[in-house]
Protein backbone atom coordinates (compact mmCIF):
# COMPACT_ATOMS: atom_id res chain seq x y z
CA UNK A 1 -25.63 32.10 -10.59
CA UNK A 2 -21.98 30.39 -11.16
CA UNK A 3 -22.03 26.58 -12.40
CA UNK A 4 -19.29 25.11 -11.15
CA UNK A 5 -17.36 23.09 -14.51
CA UNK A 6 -17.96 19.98 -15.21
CA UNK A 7 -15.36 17.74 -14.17
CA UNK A 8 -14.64 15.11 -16.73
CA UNK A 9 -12.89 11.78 -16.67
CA UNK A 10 -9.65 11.48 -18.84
CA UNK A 11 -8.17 7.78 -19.34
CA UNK A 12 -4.84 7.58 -21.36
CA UNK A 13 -2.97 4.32 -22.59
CA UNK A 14 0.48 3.84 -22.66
CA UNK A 15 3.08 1.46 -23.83
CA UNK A 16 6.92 1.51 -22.27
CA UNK A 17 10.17 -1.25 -22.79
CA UNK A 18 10.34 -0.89 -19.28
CA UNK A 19 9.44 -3.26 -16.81
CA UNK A 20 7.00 -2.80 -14.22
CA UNK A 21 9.41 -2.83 -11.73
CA UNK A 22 11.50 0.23 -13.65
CA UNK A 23 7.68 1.78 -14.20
CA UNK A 24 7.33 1.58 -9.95
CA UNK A 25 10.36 3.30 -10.06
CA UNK A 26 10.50 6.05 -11.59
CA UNK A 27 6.58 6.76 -10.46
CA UNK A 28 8.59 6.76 -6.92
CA UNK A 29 10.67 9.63 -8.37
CA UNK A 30 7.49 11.60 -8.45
CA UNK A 31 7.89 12.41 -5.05
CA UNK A 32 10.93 14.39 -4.83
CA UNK A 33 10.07 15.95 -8.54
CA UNK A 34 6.96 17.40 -7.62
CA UNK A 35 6.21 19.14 -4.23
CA UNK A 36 2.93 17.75 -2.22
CA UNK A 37 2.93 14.73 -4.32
CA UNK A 38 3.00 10.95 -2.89
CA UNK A 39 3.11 7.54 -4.16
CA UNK A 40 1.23 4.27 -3.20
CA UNK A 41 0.76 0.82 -4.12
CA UNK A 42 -2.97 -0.64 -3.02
CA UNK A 43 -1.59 -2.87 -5.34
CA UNK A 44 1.15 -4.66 -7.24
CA UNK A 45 -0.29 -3.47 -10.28
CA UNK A 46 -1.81 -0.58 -9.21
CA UNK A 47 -0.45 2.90 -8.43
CA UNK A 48 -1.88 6.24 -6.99
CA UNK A 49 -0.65 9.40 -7.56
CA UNK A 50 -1.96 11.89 -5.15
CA UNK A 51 -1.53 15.54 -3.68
CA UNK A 52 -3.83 18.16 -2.78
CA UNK A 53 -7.04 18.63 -4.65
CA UNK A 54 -5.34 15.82 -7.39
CA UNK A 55 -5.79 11.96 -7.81
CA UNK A 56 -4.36 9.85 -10.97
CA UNK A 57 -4.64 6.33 -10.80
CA UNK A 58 -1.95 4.06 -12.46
CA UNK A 59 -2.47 0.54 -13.76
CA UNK A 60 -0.04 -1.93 -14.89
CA UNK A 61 -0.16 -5.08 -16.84
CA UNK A 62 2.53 -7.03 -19.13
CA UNK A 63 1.43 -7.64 -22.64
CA UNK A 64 3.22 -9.19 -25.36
CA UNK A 65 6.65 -7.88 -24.14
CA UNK A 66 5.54 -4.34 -22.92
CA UNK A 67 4.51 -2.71 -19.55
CA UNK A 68 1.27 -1.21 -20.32
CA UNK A 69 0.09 1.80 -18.33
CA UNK A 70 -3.53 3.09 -17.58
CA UNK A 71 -4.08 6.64 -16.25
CA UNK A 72 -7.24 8.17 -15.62
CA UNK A 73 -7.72 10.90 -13.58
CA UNK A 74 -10.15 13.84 -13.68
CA UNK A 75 -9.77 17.40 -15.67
CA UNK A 76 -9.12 19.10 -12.62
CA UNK A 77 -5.88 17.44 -12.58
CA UNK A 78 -5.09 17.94 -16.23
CA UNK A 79 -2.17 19.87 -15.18
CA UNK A 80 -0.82 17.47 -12.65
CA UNK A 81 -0.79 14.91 -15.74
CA UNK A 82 1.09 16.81 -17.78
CA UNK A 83 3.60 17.65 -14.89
CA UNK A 84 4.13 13.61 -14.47
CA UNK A 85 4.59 12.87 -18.37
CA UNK A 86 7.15 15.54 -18.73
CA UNK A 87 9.06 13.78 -15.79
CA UNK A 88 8.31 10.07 -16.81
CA UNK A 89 8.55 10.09 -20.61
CA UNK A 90 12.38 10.57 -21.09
CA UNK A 91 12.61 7.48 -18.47
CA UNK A 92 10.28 4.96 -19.86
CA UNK A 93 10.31 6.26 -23.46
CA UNK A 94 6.55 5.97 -24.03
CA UNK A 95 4.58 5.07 -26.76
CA UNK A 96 0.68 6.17 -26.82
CA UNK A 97 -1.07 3.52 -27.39
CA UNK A 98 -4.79 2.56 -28.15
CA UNK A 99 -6.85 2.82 -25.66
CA UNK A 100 -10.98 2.18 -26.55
CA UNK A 101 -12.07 1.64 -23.11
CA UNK A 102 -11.41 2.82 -19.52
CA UNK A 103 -9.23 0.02 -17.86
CA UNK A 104 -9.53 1.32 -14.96
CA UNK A 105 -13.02 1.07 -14.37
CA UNK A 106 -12.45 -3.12 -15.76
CA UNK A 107 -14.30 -5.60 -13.46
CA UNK A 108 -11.20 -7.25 -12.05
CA UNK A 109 -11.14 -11.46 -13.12
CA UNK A 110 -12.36 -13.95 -10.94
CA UNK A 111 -9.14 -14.78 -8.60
CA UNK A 112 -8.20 -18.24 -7.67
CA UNK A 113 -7.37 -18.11 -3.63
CA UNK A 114 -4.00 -18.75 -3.23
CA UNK A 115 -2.54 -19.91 0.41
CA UNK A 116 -4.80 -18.34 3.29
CA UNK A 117 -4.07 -15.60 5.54
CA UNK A 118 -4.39 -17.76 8.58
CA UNK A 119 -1.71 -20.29 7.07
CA UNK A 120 0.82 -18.04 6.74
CA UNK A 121 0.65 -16.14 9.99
CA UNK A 122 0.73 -19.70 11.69
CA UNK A 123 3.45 -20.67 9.41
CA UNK A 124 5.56 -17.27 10.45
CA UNK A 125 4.94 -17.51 14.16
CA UNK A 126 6.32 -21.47 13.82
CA UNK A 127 9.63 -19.96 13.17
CA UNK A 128 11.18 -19.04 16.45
CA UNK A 129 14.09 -16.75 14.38
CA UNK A 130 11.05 -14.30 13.15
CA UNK A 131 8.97 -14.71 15.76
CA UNK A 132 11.61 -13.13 18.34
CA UNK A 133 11.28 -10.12 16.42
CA UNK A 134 7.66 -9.77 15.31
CA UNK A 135 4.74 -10.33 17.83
CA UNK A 136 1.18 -11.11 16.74
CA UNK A 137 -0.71 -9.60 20.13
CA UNK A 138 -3.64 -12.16 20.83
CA UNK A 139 -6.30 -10.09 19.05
CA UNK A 140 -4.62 -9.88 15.69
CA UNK A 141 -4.36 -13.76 16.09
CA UNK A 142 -8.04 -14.37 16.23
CA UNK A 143 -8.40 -11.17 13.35
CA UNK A 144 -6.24 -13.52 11.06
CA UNK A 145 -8.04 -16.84 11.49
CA UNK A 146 -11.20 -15.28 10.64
CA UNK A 147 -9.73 -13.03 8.04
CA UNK A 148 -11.24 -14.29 4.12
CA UNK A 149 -8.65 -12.01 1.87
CA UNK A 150 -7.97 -14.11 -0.92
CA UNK A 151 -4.33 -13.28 -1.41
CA UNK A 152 -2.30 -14.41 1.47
CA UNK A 153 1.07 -14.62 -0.13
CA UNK A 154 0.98 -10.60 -0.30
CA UNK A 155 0.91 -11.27 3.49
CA UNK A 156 3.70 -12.96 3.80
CA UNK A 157 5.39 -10.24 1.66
CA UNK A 158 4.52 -7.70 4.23
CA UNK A 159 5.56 -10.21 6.73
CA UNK A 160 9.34 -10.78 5.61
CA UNK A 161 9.32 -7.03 5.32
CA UNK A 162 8.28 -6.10 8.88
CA UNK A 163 10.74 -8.94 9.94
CA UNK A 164 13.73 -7.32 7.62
CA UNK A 165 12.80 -3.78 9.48
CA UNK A 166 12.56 -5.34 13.14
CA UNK A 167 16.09 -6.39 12.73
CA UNK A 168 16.98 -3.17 11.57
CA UNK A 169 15.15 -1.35 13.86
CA UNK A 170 16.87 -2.79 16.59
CA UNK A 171 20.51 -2.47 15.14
CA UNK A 172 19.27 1.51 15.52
CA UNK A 173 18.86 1.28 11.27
CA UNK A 174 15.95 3.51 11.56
CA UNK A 175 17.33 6.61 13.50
CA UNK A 176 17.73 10.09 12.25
CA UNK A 177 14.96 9.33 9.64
CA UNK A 178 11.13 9.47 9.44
CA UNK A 179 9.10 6.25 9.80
CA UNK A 180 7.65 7.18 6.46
CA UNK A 181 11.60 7.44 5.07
CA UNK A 182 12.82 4.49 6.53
CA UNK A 183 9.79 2.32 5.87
CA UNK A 184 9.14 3.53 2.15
CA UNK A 185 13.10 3.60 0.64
CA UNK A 186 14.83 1.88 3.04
CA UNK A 187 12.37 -1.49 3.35
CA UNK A 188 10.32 -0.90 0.13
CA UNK A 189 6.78 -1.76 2.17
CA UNK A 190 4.42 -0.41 -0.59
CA UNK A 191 1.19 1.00 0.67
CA UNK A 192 2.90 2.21 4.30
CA UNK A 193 1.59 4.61 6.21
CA UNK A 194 2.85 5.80 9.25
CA UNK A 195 -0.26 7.47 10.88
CA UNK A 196 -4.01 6.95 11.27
CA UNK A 197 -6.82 9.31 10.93
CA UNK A 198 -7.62 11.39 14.37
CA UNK A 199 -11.25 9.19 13.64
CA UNK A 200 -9.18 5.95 13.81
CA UNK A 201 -7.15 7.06 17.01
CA UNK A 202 -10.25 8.63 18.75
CA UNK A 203 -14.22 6.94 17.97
CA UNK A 204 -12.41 3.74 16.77
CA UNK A 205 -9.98 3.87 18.84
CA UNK A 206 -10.65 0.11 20.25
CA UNK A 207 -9.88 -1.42 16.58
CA UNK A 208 -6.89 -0.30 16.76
CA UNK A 209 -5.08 -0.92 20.23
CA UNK A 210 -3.86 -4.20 21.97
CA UNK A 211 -2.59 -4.97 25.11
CA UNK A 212 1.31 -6.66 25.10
CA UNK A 213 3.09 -7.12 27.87
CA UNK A 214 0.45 -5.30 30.25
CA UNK A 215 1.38 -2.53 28.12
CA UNK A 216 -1.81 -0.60 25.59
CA UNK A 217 -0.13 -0.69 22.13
CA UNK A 218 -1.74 2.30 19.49
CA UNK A 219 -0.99 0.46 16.13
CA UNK A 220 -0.58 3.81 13.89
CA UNK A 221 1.68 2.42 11.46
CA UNK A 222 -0.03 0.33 8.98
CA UNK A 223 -0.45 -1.12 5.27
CA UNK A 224 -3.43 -1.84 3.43
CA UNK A 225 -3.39 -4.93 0.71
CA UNK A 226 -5.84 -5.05 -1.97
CA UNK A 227 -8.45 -2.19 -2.57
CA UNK A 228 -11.86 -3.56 -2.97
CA UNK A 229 -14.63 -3.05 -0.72
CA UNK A 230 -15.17 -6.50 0.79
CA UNK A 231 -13.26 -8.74 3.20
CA UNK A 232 -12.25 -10.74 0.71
CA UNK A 233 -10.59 -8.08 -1.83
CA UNK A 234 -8.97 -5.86 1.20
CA UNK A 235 -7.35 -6.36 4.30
CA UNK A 236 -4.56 -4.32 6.42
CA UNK A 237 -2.01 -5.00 9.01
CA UNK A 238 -1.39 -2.18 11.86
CA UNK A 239 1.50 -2.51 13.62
CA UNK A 240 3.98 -0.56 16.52
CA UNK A 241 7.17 -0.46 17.35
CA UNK A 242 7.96 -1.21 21.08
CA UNK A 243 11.07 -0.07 22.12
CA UNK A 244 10.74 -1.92 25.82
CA UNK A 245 11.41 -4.88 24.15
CA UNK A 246 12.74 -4.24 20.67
CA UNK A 247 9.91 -5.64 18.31
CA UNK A 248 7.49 -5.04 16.26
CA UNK A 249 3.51 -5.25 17.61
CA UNK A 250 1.19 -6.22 15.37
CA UNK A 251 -2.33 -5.11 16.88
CA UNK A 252 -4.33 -5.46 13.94
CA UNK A 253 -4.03 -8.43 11.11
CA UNK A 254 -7.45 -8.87 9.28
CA UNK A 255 -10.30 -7.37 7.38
CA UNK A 256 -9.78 -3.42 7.19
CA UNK A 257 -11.36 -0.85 10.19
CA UNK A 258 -14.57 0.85 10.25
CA UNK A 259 -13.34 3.90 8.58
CA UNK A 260 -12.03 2.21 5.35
CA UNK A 261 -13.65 3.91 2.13
């Protein structure tokens, strides 16, 4: 009888010059170094580094001057590791530095709510400029008065972004490129993803559709903001493009779908 190996937990600590916007960077480089792999941001200071069968979480924080960076991953993507510090020491010139406990496994700090999620959709609908090119349909209004995530000014980032892309959208900006092209390089909207899981589009199918215009609206684009497993730590926004009348659906704007894990 075969065993499989035990898979153990690797955390390394690094220190880099850099800044954590020149660390986000060049982990975005990753992508077109390394076949399979892709980058995401459930957080500002939080990366993922993923591809088949591999998963290395990134965190970031500022101390004293330097961008310090967190990986832990598993053994079974020892070799992945080694693939992304070959790319990303020559870049960031890293130093190792000490690292006595795992910081990604940290209990996060209490966080003070800033300015509610509610607030600023209202606040983004008053102005009749965005508003002409982003559309809250009716359910993602009520989603977003109830919604409880803590962090609503990461909204509004996602917001100004969707608004930036509408525009573009319309001038035709997006055409001869993927959604996940346009959306990731060209309007830097961290976390996008441009499908949903057949589970999402089929069993749950209902949290995910809205009605504009007479017209059913499939929101498969979507972002995710935060990554902890209550309403108040997580929520997403799913959106559509409706080329009838150039703007940007958003059919879901609140805590995160069934099938969220």
């Amino acid at each position: 009888m075969h065993h499989a190996p035990i898979r153990k937990n690797f955390t390394h600590e690094y220190q880099t010059p850099a800044t954590p916007a020149a660390v986000c960077a060049a982990l975005q480089r990753l992508s077109d170094a390394i076949p399979g792999v892709s980058i995401s941001h459930p957080t500002p200071d939080e990366a993922r580094i993923e591809a088949p069968g591999v998963l290395i979480r990134v965190k970031l924080r500022v101390v004293a001057g330097w961008t310090l960076l967190a990986t832990s991953f598993k053994s079974c993507a020892l070799w992945a590791w080694r693939k992304v510090m070959a790319i990303l020491h020559p870049i960031l010139n890293f130093r190792r530095a000490d690292c006595t406990k795992d910081v990604s496994a940290e209990k996060p700090q209490a966080k003070k709510p800033t300015v509610s999620v509610w607030k600023v959709v209202s606040e983004f609908n008053d102005d009749p400029q965005k508003s002409r090119h982003v559309v809250f349909a009716s359910k993602a209004i009520q989603q977003a008065k109830d919604c409880v995530y803590w962090d609503g000014e990461a909204l509004r980032d996602i917001l100004e972004r969707l608004y930036f892309s509408a525009q573009r959208m319309r001038e035709g900006g997006h055409e001869g490129v993927t959604r996940a092209t346009f959306f990731t390089k060209y309007v830097n909207l961290r976390g996008f993803r441009a499908h949903i899981s057949s589970t999402q589009a089929n069993k749950y199918r209902d949290d995910y559709v809205a009605v504009h215009n007479g017209k059913e609206i499939l929101g498969r684009m979507h972002v995710t903001i935060g990554a902890r497993h209550n309403e108040a730590g997580c929520m997403s926004v799913h959106f559509e493009y409706c080329t009838d009348c150039e703007r940007i659906i958003i059919v879901r704007c609140g805590k995160h779908g069934r099938t969220y894990h």
